[in-house]
N, C-alpha and C. Protein backbone atom coordinates (compact mmCIF):
# COMPACT_ATOMS: atom_id res chain seq x y z
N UNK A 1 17.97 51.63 -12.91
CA UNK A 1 19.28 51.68 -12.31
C UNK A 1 19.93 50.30 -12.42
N UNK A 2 21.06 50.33 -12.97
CA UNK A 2 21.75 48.78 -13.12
C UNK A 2 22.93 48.78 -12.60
N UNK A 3 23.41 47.79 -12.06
CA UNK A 3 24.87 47.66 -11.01
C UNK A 3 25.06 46.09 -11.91
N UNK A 4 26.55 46.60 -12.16
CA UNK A 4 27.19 45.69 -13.31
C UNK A 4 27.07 45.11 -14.85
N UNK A 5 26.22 45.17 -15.27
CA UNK A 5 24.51 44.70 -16.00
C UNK A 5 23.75 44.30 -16.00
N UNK A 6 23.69 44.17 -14.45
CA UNK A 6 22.25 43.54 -14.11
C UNK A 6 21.63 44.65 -13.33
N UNK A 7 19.97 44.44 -12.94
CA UNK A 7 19.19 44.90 -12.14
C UNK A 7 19.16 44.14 -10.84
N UNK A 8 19.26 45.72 -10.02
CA UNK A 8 19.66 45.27 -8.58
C UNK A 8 18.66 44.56 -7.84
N UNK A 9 17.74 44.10 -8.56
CA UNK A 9 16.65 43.08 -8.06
C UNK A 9 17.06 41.87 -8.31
N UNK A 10 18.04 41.49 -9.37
CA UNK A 10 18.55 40.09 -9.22
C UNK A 10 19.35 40.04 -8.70
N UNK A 11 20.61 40.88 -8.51
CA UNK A 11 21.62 40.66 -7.28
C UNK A 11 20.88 40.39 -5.93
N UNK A 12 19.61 40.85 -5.33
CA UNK A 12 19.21 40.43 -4.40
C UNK A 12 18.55 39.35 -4.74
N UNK A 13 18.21 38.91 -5.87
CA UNK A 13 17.49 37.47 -5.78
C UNK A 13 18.17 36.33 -5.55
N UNK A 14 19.82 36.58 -6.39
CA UNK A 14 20.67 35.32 -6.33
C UNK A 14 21.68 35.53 -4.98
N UNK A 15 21.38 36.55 -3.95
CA UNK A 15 22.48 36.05 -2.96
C UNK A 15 21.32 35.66 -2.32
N UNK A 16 19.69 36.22 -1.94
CA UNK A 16 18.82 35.40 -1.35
C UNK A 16 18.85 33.41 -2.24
N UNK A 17 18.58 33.13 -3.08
CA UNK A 17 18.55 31.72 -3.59
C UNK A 17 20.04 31.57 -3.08
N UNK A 18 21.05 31.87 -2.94
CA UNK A 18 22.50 31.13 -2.33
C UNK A 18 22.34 30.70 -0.42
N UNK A 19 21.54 31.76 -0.45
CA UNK A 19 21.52 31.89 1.51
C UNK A 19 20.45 31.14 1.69
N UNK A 20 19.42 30.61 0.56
CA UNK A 20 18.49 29.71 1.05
C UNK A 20 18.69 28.34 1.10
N UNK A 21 19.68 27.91 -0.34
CA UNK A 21 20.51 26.69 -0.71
C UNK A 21 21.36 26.19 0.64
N UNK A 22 22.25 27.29 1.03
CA UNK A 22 22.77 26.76 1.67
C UNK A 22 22.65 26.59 3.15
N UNK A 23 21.24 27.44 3.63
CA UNK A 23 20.97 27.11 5.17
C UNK A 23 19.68 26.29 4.98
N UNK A 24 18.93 26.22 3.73
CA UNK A 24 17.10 24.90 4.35
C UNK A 24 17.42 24.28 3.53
N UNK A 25 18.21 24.23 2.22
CA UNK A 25 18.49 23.33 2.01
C UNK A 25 19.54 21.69 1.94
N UNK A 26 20.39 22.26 3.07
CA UNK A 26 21.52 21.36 2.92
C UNK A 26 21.18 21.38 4.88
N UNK A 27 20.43 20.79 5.32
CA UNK A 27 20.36 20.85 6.84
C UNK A 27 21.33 19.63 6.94
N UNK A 28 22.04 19.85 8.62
CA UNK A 28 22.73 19.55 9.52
C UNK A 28 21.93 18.07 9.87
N UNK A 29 22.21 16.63 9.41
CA UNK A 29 21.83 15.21 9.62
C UNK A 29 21.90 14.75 10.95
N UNK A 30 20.82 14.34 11.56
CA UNK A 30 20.87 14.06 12.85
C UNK A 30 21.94 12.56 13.34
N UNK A 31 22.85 12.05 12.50
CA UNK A 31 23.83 11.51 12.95
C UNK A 31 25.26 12.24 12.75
N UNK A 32 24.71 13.12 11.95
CA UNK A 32 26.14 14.25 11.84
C UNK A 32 25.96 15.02 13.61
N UNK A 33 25.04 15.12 13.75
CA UNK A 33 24.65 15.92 15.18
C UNK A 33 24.81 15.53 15.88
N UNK A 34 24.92 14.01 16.14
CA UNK A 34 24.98 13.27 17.36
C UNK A 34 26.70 13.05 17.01
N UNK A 35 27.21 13.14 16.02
CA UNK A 35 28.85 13.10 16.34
C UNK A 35 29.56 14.10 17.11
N UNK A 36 28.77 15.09 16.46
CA UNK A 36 29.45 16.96 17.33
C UNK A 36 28.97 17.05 18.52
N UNK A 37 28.21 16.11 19.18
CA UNK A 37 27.42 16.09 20.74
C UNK A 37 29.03 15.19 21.78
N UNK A 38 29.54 15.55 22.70
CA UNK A 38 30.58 14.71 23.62
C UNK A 38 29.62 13.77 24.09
N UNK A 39 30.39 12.68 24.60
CA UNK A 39 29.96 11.46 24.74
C UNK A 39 29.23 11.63 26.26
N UNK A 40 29.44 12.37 26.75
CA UNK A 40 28.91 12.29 28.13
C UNK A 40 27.49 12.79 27.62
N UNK A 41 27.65 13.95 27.34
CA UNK A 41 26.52 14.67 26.89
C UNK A 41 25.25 13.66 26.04
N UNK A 42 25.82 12.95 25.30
CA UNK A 42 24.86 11.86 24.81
C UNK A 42 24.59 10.93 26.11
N UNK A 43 25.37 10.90 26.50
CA UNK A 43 24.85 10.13 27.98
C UNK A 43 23.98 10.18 28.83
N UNK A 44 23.68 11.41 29.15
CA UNK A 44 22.89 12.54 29.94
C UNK A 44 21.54 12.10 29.30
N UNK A 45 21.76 12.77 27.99
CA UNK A 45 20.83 12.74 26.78
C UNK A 45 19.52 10.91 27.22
N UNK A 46 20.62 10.00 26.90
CA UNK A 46 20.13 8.60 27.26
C UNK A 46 19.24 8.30 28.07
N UNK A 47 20.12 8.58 29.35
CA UNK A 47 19.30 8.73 30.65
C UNK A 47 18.41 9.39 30.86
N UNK A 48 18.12 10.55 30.34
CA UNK A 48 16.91 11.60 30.49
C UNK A 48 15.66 11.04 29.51
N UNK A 49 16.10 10.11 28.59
CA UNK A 49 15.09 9.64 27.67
C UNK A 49 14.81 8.43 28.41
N UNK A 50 15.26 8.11 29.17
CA UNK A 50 14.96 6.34 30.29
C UNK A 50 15.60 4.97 29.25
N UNK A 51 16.51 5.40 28.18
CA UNK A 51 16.92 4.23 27.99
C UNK A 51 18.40 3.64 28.16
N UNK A 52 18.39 4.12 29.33
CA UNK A 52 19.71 3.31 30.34
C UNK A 52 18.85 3.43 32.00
N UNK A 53 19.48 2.88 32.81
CA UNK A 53 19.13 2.90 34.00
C UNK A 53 20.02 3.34 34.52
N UNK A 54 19.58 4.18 35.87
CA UNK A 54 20.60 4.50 36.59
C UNK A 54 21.97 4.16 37.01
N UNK A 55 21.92 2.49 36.82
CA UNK A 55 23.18 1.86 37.69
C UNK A 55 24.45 2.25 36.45
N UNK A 56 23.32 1.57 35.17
CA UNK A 56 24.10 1.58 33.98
C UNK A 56 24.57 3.17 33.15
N UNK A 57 24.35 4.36 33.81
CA UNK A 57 24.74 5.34 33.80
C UNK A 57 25.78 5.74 35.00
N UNK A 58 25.24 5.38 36.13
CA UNK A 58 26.94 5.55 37.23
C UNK A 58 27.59 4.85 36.38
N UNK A 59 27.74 3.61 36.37
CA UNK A 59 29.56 3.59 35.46
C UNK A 59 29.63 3.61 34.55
N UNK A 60 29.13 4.00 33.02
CA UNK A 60 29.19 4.43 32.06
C UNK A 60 29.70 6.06 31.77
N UNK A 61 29.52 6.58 32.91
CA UNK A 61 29.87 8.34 33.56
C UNK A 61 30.83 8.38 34.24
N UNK A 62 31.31 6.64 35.00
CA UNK A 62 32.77 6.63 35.50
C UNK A 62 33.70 6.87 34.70
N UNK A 63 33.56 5.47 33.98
CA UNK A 63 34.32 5.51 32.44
C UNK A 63 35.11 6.01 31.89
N UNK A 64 33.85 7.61 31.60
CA UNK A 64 33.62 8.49 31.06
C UNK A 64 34.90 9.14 31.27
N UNK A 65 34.35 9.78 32.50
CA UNK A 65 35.24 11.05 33.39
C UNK A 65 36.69 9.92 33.63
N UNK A 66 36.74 9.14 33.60
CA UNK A 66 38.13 8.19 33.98
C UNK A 66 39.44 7.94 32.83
N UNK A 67 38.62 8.13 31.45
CA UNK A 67 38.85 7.70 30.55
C UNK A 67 39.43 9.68 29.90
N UNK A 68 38.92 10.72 30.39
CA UNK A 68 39.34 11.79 29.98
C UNK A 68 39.82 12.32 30.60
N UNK A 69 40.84 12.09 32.09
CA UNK A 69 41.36 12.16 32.52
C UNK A 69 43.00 11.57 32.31
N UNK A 70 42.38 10.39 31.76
CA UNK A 70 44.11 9.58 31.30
C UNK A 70 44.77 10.51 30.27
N UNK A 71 43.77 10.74 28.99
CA UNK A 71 43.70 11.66 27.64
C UNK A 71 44.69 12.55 28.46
């Protein structure tokens, strides 16, 4: 059975090799990731990893919320 002139085993081979190209092989860069993350949210992020301190997260979260409020 042929669909177009090909065998319908390569139409499924080349939209599988397109859907593989383009989702394992072209992955999402973890500084591309950290751009699409809001700044607070990286903030959070910081603090939950211990490399800010508390004080230096209250006003860095003032800032924050102060600074998207003017916006």
């Amino acid at each position: 059975m042929y669909c177009y002139g090909m065998h319908w085993f390569w139409w499924v081979f080349w939209v599988l090799l397109w859907i593989m190209f383009f989702s394992f092989l072209m992955p999402v860069r973890r500084t591309t990731y950290r751009k699409m993350q809001s700044p607070l949210k990286l903030l959070q992020t910081r603090y939950a990893a211990g490399e800010i301190t508390s004080q230096e997260y209250e006003e860095r979260r003032t800032k924050l919320l102060r600074d998207e409020h003017v916006k």
